[in-house]
PDB file of N, CA and C in Angstrom:
ATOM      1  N   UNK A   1       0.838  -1.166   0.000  1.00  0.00           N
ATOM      2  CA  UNK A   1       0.000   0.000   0.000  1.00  0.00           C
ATOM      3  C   UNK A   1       0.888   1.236   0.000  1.00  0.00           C
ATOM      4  N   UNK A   2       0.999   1.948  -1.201  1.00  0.00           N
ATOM      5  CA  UNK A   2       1.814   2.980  -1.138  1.00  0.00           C
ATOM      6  C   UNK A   2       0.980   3.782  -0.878  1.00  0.00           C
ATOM      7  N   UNK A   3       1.933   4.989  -0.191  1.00  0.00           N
ATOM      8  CA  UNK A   3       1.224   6.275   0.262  1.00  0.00           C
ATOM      9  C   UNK A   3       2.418   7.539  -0.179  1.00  0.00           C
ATOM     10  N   UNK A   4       1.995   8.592   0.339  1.00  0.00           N
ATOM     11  CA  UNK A   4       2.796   9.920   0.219  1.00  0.00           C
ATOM     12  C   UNK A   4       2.382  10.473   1.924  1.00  0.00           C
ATOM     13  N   UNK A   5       3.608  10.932   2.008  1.00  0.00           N
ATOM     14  CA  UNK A   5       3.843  10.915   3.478  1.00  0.00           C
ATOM     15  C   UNK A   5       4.155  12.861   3.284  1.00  0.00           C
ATOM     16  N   UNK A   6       3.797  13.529   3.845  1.00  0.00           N
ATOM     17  CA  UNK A   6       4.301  14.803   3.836  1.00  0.00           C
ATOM     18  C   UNK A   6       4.570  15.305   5.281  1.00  0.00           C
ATOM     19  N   UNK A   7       6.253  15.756   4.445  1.00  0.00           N
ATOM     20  CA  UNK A   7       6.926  15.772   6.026  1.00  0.00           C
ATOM     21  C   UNK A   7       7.137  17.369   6.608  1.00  0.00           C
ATOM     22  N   UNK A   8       7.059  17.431   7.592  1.00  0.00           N
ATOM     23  CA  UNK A   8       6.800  18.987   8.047  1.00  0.00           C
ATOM     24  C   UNK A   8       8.600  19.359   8.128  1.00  0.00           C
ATOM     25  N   UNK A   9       9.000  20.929   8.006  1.00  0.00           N
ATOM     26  CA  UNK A   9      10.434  21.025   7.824  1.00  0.00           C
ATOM     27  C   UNK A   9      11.323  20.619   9.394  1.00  0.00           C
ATOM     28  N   UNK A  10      11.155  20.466  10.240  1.00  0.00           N
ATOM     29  CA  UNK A  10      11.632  19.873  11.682  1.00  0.00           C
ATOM     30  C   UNK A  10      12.459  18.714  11.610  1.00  0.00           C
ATOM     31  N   UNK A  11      11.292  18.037  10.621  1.00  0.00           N
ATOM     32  CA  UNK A  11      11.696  16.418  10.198  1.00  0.00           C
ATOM     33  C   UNK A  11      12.641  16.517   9.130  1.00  0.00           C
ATOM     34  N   UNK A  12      12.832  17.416   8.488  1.00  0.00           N
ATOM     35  CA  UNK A  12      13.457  16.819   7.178  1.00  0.00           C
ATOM     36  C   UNK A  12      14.840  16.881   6.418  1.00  0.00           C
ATOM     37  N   UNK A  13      15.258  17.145   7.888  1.00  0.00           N
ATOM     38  CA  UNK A  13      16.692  16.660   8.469  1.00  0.00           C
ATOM     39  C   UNK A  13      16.855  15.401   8.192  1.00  0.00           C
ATOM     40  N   UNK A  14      16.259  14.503   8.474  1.00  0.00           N
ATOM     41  CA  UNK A  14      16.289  13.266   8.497  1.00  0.00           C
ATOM     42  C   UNK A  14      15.584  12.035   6.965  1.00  0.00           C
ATOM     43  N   UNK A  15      15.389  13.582   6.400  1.00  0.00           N
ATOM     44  CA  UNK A  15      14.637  13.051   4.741  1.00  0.00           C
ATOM     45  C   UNK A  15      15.326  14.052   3.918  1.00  0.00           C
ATOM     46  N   UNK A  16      16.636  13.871   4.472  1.00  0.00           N
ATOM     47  CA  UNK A  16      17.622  14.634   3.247  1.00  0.00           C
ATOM     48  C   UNK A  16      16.823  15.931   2.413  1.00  0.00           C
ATOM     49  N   UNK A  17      16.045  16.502   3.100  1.00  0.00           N
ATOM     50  CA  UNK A  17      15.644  17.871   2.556  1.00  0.00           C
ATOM     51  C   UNK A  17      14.035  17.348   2.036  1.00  0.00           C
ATOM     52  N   UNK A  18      13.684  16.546   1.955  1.00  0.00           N
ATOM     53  CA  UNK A  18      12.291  16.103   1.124  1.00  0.00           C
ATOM     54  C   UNK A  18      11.110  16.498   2.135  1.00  0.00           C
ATOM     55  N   UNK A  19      10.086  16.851   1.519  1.00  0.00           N
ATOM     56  CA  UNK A  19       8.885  17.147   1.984  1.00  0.00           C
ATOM     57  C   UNK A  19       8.137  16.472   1.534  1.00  0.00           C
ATOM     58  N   UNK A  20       8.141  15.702   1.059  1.00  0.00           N
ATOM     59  CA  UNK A  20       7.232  14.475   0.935  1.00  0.00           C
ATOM     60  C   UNK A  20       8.085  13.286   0.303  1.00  0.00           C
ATOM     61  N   UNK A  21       7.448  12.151   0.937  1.00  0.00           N
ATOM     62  CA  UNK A  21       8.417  10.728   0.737  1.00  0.00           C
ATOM     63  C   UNK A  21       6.848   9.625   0.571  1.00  0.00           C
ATOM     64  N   UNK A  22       7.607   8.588  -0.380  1.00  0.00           N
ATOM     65  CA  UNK A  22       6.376   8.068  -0.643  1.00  0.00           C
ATOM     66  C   UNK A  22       6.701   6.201   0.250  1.00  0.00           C
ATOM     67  N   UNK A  23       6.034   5.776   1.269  1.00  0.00           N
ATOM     68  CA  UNK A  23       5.728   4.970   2.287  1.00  0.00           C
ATOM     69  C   UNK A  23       5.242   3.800   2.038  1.00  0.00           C
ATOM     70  N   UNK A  24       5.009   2.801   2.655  1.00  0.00           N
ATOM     71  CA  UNK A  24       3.823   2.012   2.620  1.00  0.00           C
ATOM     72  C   UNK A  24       3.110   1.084   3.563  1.00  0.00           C
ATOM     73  N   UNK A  25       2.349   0.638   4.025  1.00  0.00           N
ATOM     74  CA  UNK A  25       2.006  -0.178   5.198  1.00  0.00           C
ATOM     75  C   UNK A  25       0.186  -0.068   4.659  1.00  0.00           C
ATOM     76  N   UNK A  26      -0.402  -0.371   5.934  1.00  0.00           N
ATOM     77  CA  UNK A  26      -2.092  -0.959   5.912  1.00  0.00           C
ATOM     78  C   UNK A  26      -2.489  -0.216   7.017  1.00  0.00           C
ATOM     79  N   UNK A  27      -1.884   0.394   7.892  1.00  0.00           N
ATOM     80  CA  UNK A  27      -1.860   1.290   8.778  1.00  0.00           C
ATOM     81  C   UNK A  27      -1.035   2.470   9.217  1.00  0.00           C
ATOM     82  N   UNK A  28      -1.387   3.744   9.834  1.00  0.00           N
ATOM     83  CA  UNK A  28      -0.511   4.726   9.886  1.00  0.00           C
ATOM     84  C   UNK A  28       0.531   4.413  10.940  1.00  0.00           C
ATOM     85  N   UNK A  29       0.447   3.321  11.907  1.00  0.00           N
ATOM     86  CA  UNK A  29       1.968   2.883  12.821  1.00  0.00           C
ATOM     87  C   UNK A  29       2.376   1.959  11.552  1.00  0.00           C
ATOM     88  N   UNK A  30       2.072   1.365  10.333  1.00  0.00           N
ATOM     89  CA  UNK A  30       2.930   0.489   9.599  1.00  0.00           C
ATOM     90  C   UNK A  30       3.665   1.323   8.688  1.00  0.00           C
ATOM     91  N   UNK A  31       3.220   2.521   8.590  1.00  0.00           N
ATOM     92  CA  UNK A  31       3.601   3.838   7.627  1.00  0.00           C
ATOM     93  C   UNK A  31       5.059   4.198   8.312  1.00  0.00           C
ATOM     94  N   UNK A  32       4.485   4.953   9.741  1.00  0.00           N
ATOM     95  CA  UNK A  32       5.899   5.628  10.717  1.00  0.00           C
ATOM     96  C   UNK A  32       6.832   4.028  10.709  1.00  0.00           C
ATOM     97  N   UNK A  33       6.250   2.458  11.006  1.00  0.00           N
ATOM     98  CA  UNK A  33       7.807   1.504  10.651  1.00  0.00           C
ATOM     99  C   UNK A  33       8.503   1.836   9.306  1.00  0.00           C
ATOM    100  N   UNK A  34       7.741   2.114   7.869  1.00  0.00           N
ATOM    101  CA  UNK A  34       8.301   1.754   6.786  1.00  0.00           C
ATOM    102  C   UNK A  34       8.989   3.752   6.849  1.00  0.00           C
ATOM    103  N   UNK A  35       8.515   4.332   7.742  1.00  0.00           N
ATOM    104  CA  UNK A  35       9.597   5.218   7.599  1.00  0.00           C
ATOM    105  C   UNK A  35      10.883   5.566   8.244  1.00  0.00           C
ATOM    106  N   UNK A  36      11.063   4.519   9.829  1.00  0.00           N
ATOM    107  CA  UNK A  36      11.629   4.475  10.179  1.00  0.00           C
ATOM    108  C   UNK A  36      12.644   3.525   9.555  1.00  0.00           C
ATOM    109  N   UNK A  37      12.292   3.028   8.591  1.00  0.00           N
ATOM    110  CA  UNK A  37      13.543   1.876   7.693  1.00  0.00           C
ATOM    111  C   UNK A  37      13.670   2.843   6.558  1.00  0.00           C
ATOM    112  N   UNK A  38      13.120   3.768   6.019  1.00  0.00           N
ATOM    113  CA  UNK A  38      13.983   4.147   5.200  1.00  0.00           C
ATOM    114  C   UNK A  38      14.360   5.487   6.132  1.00  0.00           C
ATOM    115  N   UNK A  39      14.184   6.237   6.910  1.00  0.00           N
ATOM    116  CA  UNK A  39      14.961   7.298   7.764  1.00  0.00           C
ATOM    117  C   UNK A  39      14.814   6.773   8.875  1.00  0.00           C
ATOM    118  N   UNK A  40      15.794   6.580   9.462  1.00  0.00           N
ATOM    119  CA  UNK A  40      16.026   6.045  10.752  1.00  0.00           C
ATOM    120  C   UNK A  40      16.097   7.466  11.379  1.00  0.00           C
ATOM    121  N   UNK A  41      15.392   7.048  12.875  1.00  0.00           N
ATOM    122  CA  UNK A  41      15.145   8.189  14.041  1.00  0.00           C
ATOM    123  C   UNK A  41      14.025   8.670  13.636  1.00  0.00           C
ATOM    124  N   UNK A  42      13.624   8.408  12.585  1.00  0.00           N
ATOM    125  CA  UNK A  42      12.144   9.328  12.531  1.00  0.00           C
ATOM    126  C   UNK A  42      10.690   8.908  13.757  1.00  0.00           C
ATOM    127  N   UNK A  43      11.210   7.499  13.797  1.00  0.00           N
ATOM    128  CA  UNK A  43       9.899   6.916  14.828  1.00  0.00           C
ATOM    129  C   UNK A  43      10.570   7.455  16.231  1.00  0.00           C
ATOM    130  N   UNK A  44      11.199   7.284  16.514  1.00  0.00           N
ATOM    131  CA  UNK A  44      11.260   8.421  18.023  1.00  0.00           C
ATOM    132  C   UNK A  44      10.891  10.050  18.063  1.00  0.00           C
ATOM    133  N   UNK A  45      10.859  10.687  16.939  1.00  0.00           N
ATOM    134  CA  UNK A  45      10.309  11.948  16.769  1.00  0.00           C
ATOM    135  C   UNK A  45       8.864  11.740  16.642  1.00  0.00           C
ATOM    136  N   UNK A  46       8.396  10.465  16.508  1.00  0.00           N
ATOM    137  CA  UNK A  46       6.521  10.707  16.088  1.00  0.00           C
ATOM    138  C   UNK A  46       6.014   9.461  17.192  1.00  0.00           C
ATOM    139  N   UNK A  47       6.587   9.012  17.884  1.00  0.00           N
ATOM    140  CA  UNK A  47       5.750   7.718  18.551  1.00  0.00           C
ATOM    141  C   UNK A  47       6.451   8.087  20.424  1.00  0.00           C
ATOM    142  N   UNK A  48       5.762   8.001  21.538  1.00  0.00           N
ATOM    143  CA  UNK A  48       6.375   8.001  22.347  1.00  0.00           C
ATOM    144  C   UNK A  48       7.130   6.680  22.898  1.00  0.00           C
ATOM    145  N   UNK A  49       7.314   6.183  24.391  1.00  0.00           N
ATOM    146  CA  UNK A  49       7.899   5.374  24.698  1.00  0.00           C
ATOM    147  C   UNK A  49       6.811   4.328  24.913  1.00  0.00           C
ATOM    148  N   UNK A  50       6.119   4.535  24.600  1.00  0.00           N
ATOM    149  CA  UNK A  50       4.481   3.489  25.165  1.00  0.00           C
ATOM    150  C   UNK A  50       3.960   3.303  23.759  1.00  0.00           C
ATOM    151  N   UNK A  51       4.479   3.770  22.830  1.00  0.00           N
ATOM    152  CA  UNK A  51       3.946   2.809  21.187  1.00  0.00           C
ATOM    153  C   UNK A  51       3.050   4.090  20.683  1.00  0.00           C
ATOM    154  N   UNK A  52       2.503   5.132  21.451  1.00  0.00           N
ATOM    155  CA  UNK A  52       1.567   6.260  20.980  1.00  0.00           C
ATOM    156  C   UNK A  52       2.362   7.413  20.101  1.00  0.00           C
ATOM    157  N   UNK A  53       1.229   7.963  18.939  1.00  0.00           N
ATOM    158  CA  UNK A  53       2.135   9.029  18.254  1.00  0.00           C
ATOM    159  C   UNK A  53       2.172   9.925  19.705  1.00  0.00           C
ATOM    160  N   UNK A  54       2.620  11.112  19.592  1.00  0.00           N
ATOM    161  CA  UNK A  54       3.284  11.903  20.499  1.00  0.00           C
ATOM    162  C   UNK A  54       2.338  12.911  20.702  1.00  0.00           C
ATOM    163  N   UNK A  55       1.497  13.202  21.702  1.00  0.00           N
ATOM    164  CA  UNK A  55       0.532  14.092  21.895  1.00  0.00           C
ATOM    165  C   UNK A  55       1.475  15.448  21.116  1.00  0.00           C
ATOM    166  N   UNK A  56       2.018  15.912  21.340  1.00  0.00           N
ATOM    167  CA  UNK A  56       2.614  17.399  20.171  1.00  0.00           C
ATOM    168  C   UNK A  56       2.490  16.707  18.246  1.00  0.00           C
ATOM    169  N   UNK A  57       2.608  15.735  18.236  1.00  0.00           N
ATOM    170  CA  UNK A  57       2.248  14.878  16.822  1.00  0.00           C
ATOM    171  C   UNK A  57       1.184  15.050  16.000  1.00  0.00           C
ATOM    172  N   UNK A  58       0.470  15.910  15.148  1.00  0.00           N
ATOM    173  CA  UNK A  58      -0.869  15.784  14.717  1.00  0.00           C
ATOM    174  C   UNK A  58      -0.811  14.780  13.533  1.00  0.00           C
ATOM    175  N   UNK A  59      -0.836  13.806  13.124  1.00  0.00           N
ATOM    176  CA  UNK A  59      -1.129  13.255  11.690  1.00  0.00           C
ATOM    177  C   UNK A  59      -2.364  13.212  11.432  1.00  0.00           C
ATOM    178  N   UNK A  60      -2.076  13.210  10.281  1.00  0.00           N
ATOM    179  CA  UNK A  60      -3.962  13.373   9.093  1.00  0.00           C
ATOM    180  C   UNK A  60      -4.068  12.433   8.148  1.00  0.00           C
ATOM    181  N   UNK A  61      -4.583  11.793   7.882  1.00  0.00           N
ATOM    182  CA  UNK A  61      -5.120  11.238   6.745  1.00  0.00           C
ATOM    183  C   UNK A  61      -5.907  11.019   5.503  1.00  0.00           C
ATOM    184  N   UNK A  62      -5.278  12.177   4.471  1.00  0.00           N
ATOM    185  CA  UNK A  62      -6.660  12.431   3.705  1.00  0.00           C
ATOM    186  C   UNK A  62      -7.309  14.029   3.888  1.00  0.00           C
ATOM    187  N   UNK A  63      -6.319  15.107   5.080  1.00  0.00           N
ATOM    188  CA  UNK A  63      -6.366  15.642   5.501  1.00  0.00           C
ATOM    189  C   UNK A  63      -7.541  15.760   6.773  1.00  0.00           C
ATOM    190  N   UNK A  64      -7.847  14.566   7.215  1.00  0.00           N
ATOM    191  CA  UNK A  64      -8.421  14.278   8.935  1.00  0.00           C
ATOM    192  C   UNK A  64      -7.818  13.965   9.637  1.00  0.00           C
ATOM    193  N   UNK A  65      -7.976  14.215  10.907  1.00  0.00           N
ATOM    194  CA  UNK A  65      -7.609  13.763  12.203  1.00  0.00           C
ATOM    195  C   UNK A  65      -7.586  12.777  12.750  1.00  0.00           C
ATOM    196  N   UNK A  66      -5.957  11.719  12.873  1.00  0.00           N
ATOM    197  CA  UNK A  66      -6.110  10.200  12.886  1.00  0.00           C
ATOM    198  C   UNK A  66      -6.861  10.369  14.419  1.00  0.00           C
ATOM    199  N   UNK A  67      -6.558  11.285  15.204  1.00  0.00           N
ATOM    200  CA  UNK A  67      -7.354  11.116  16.405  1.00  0.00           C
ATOM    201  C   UNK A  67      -9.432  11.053  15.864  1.00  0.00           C
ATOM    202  N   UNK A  68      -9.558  11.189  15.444  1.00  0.00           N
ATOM    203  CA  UNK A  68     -10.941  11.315  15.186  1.00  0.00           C
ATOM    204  C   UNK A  68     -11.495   9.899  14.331  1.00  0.00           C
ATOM    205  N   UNK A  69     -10.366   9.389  13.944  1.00  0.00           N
ATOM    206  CA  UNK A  69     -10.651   8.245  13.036  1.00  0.00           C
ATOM    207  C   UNK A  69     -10.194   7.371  13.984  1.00  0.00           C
ATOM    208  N   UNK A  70      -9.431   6.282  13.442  1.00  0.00           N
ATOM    209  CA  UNK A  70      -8.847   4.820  14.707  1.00  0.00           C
ATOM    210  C   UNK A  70      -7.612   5.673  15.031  1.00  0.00           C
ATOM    211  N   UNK A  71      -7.089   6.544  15.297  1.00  0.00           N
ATOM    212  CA  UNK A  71      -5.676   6.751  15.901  1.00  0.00           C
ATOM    213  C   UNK A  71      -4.398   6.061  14.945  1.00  0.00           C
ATOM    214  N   UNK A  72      -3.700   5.430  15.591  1.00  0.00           N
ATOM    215  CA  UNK A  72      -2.448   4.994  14.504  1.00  0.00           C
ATOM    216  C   UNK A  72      -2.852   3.531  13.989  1.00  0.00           C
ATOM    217  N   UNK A  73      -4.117   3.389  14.270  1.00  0.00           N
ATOM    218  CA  UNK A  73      -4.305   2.111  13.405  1.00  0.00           C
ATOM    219  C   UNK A  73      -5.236   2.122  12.448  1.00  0.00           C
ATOM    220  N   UNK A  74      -5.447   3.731  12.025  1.00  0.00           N
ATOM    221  CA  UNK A  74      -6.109   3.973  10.830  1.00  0.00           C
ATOM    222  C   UNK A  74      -5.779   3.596   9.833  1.00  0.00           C
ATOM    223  N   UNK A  75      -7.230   2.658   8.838  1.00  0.00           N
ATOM    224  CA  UNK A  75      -6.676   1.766   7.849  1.00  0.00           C
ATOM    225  C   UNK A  75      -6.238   2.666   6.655  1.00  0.00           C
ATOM    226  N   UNK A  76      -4.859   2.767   5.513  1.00  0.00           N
ATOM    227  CA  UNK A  76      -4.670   3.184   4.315  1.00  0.00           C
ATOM    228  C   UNK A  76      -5.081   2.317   3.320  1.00  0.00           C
ATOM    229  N   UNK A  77      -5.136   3.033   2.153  1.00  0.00           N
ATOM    230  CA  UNK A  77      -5.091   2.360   0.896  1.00  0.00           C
ATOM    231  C   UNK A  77      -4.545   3.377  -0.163  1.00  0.00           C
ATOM    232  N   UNK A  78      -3.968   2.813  -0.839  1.00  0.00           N
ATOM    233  CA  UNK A  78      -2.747   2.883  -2.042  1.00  0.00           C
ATOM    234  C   UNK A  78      -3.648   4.324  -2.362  1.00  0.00           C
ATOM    235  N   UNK A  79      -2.522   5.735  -2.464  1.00  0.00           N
ATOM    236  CA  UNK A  79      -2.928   7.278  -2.753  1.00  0.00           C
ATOM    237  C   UNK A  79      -3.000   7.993  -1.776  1.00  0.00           C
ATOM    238  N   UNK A  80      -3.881   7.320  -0.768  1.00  0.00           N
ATOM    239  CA  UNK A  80      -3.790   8.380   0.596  1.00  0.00           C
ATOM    240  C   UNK A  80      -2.569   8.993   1.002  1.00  0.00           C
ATOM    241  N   UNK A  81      -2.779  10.231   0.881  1.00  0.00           N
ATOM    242  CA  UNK A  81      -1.931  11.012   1.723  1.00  0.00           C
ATOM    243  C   UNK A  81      -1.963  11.314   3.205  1.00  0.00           C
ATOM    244  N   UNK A  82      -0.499  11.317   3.937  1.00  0.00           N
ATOM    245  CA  UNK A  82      -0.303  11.225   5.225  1.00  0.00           C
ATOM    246  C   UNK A  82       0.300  12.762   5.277  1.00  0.00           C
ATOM    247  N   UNK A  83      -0.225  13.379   6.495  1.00  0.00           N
ATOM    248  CA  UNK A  83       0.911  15.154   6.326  1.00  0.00           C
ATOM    249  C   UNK A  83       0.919  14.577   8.084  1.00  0.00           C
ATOM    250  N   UNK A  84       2.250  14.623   8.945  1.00  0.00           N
ATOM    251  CA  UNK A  84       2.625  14.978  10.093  1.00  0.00           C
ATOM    252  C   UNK A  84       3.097  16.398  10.552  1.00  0.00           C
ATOM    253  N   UNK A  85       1.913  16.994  11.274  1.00  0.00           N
ATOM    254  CA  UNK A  85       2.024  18.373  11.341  1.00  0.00           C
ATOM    255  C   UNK A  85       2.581  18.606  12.939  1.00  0.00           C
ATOM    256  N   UNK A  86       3.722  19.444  13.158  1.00  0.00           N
ATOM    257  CA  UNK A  86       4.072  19.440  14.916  1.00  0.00           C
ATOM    258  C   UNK A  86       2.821  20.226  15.286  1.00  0.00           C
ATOM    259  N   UNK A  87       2.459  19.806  16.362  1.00  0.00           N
ATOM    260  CA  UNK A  87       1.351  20.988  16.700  1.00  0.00           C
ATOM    261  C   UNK A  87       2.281  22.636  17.340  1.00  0.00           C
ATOM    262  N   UNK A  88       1.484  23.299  17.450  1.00  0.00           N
ATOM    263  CA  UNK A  88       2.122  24.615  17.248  1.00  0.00           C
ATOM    264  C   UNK A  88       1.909  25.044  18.842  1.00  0.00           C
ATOM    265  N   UNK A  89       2.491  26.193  18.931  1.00  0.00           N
ATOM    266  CA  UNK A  89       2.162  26.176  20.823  1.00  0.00           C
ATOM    267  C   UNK A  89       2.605  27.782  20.746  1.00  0.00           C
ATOM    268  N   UNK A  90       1.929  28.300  21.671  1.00  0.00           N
ATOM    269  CA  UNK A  90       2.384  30.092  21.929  1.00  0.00           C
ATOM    270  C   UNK A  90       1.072  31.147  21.948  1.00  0.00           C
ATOM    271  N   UNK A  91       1.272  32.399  22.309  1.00  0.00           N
ATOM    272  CA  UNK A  91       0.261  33.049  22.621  1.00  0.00           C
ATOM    273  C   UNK A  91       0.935  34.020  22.739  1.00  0.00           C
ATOM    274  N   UNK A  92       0.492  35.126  22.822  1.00  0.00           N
ATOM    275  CA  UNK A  92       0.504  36.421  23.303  1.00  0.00           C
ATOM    276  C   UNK A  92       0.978  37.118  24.873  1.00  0.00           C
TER     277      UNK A  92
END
């Protein structure tokens, strides 16, 4: 199941400059493994120590909220686009 993964600029240190990389798995934790084999360290920037993406982590699917759908075991299929957005933080 290929996908397109769009990577926010934080990450893409670790994707040799790319903003989008194309993935694959049946789920969005099989997505962050097949990206942690082709960029290593990327799954410690998006998953905590307990297997969860990282509450500061937003991923989308399709541009929705994997929280609103199954979380990281939201099912893909071949086209869907993935964007990992850091969530943003600050005020006035």
């Amino acid at each position: 199941m290929a996908v397109v993964v769009r990577i926010p600029t934080p990450l893409r240190s670790l994707t040799k400059g790319s903003a989008e990389v194309q993935a694959t798995g049946h789920t969005v934790i099989d997505v962050i493994g097949d990206l942690e084999r082709q960029f290593p360290g990327m799954r410690d920037r998006l998953v905590d120590d307990g297997g969860e993406i990282r509450k500061f982590v937003n991923v989308y699917v399709n541009q929705e909220d994997v929280r609103f759908l199954e979380g990281d075991k939201t099912a893909l299929k071949d086209g869907d686009e993935v964007a990992i957005v850091p969530a943003m933080a600050g005020g006035a």
